[in-house]
N, C-alpha and C. Protein backbone atom coordinates (compact mmCIF):
# COMPACT_ATOMS: atom_id res chain seq x y z
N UNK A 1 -13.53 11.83 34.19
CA UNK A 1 -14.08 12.87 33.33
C UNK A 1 -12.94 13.68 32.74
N UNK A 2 -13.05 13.62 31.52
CA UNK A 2 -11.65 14.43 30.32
C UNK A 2 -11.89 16.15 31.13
N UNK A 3 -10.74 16.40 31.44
CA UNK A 3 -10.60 18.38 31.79
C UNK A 3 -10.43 18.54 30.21
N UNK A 4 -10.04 18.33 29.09
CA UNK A 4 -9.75 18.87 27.99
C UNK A 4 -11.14 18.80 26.80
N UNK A 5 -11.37 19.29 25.75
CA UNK A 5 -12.18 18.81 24.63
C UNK A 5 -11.02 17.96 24.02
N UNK A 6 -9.78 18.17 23.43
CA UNK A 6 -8.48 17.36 23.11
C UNK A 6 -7.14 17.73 23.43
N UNK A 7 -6.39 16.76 22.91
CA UNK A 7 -4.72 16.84 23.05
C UNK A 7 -4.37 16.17 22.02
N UNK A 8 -2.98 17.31 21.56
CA UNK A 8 -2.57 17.31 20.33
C UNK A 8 -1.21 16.78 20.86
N UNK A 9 -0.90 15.32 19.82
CA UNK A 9 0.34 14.70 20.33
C UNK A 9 1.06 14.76 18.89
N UNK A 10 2.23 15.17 18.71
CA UNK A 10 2.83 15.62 17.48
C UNK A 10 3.48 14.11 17.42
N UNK A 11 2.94 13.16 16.00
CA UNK A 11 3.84 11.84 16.03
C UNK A 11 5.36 11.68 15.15
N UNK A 12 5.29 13.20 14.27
CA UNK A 12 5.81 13.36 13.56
C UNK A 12 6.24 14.76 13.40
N UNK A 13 7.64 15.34 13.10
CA UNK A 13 7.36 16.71 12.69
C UNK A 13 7.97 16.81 11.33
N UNK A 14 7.68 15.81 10.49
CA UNK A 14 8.69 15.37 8.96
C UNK A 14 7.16 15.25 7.99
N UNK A 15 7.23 16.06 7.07
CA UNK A 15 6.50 16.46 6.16
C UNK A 15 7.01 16.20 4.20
N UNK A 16 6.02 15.53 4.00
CA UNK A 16 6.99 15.77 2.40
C UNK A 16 6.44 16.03 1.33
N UNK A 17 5.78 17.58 1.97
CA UNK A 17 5.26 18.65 0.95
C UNK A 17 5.79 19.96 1.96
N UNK A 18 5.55 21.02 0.81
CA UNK A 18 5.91 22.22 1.45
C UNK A 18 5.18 23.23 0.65
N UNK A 19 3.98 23.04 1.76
CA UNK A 19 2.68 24.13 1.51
C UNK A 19 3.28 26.10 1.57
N UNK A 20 2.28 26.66 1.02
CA UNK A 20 2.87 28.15 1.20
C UNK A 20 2.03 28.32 2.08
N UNK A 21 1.37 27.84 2.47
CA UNK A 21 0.70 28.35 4.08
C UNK A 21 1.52 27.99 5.12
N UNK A 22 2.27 26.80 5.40
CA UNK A 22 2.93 26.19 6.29
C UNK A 22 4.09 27.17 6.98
N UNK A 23 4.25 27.09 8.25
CA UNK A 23 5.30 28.28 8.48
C UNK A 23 6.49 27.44 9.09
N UNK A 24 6.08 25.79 8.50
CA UNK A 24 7.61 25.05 8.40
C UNK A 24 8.06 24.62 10.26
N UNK A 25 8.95 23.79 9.79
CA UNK A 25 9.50 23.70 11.06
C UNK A 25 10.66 23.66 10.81
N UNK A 26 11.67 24.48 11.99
CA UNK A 26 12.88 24.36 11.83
C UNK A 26 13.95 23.20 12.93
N UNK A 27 12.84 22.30 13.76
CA UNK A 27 13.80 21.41 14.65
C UNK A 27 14.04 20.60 13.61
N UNK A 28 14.80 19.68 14.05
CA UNK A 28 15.72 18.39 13.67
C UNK A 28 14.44 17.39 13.72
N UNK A 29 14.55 16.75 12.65
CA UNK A 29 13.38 15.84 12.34
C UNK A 29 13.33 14.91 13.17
N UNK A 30 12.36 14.42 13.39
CA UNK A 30 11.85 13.40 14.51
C UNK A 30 10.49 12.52 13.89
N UNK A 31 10.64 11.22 14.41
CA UNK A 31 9.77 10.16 14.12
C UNK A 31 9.49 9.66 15.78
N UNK A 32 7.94 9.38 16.10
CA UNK A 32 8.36 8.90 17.60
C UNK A 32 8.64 7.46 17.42
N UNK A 33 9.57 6.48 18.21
CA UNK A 33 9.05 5.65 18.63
C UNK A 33 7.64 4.71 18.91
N UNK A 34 7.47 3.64 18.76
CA UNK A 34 6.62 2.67 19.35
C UNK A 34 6.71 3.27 20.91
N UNK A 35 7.79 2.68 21.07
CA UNK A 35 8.01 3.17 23.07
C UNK A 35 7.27 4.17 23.20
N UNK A 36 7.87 5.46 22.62
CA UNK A 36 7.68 6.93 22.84
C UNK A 36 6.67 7.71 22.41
N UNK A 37 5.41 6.60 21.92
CA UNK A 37 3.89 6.96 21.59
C UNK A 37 3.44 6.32 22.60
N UNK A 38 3.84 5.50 23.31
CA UNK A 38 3.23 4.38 23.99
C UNK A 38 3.24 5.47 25.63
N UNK A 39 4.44 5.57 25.69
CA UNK A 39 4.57 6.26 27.30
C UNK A 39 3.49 7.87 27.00
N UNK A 40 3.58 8.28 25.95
CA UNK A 40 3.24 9.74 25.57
C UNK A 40 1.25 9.42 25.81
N UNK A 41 1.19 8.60 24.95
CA UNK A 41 -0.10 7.98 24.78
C UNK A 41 -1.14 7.43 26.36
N UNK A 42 -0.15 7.11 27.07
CA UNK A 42 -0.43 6.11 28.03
C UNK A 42 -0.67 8.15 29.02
N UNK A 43 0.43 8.78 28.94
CA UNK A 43 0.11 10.11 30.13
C UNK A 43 -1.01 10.77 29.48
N UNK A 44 -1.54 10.77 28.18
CA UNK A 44 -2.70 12.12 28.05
C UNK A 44 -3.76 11.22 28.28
N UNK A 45 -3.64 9.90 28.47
CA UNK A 45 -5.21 8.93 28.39
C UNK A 45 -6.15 9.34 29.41
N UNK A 46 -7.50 9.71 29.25
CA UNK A 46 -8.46 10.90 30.53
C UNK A 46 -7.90 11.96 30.36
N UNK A 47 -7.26 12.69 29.70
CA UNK A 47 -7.03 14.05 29.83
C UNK A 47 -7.94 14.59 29.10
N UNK A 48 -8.57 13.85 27.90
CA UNK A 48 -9.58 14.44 26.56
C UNK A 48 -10.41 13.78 26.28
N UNK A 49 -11.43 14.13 25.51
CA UNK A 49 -12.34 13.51 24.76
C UNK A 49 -10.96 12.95 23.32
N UNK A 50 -10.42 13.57 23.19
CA UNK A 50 -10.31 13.24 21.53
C UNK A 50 -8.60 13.42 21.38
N UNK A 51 -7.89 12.28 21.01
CA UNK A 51 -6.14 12.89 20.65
C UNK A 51 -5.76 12.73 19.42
N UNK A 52 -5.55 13.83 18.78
CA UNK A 52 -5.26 14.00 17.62
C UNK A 52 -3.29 14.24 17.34
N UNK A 53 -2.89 13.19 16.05
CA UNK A 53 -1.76 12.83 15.88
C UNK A 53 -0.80 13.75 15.42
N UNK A 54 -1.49 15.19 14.72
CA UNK A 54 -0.27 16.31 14.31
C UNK A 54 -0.07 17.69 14.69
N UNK A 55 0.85 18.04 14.59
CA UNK A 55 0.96 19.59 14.79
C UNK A 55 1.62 20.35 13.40
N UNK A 56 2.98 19.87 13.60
CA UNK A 56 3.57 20.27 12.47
C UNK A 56 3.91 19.15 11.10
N UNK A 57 4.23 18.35 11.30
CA UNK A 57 4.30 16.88 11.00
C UNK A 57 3.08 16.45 9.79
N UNK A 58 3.38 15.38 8.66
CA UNK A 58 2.46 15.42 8.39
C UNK A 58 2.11 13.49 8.75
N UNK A 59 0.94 13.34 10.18
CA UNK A 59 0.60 12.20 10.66
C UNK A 59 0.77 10.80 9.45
N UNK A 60 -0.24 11.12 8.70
CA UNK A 60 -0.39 9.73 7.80
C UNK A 60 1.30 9.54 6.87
N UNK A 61 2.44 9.99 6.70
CA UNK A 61 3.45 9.25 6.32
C UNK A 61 4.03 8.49 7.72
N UNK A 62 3.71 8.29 8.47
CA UNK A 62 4.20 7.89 10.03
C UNK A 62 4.39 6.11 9.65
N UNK A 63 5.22 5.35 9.94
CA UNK A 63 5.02 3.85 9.51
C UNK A 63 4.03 3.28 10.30
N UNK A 64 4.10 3.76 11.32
CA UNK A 64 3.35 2.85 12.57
C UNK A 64 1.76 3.69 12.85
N UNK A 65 1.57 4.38 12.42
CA UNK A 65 0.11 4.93 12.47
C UNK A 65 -0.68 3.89 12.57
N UNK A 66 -1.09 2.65 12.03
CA UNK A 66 -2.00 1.57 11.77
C UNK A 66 -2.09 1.09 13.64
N UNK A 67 -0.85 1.00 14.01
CA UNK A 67 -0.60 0.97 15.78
C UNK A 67 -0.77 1.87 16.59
N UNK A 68 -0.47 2.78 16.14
CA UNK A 68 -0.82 4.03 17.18
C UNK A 68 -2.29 3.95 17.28
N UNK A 69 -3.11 4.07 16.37
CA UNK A 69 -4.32 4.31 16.12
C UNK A 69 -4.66 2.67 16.67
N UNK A 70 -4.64 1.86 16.58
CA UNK A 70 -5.18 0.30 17.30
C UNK A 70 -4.96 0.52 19.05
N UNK A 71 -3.58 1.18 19.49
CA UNK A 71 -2.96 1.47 20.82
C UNK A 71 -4.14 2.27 21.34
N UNK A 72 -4.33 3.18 20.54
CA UNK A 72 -5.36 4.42 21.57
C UNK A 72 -6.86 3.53 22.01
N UNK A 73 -7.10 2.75 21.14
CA UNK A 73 -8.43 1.78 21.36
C UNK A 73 -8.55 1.37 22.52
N UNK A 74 -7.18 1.01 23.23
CA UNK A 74 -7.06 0.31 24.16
C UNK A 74 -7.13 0.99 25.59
N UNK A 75 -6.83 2.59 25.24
CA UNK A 75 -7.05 3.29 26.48
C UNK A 75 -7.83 3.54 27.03
């Protein structure tokens, strides 16, 4: 039984628009890994009903989204 309603797994924090609402991010850009969705993916699995792919980031430029999203099927 999920303790959460969801968990927010940031796959991306690289954006390529720059909204005036957005309050931006200032780390060093990051793309995850295959691996590093996989191990990330594999610890929140039963933690939620529902895992959603962004925080700051914008999800759908991600290359591997089509996998991430097939990967979670499997949990």
């Amino acid at each position: 039984m999920p303790g959460h309603k969801k968990v927010f797994l940031e796959i991306t924090n690289c954006c390529n628009l720059s909204c005036s609402f957005c309050p931006g991010c200032s780390r060093p850009p990051h793309v995850l890994s295959e691996d590093e969705f996989r191990l990330l993916a594999d610890r929140c699995a039963g933690w939620a009903d529902y895992l959603y792919f962004h925080l700051m980031g914008e999800p759908l430029s991600h290359p591997h989204l089509p996998e991430f999203i097939r990967y979670t099927h499997t949990l």
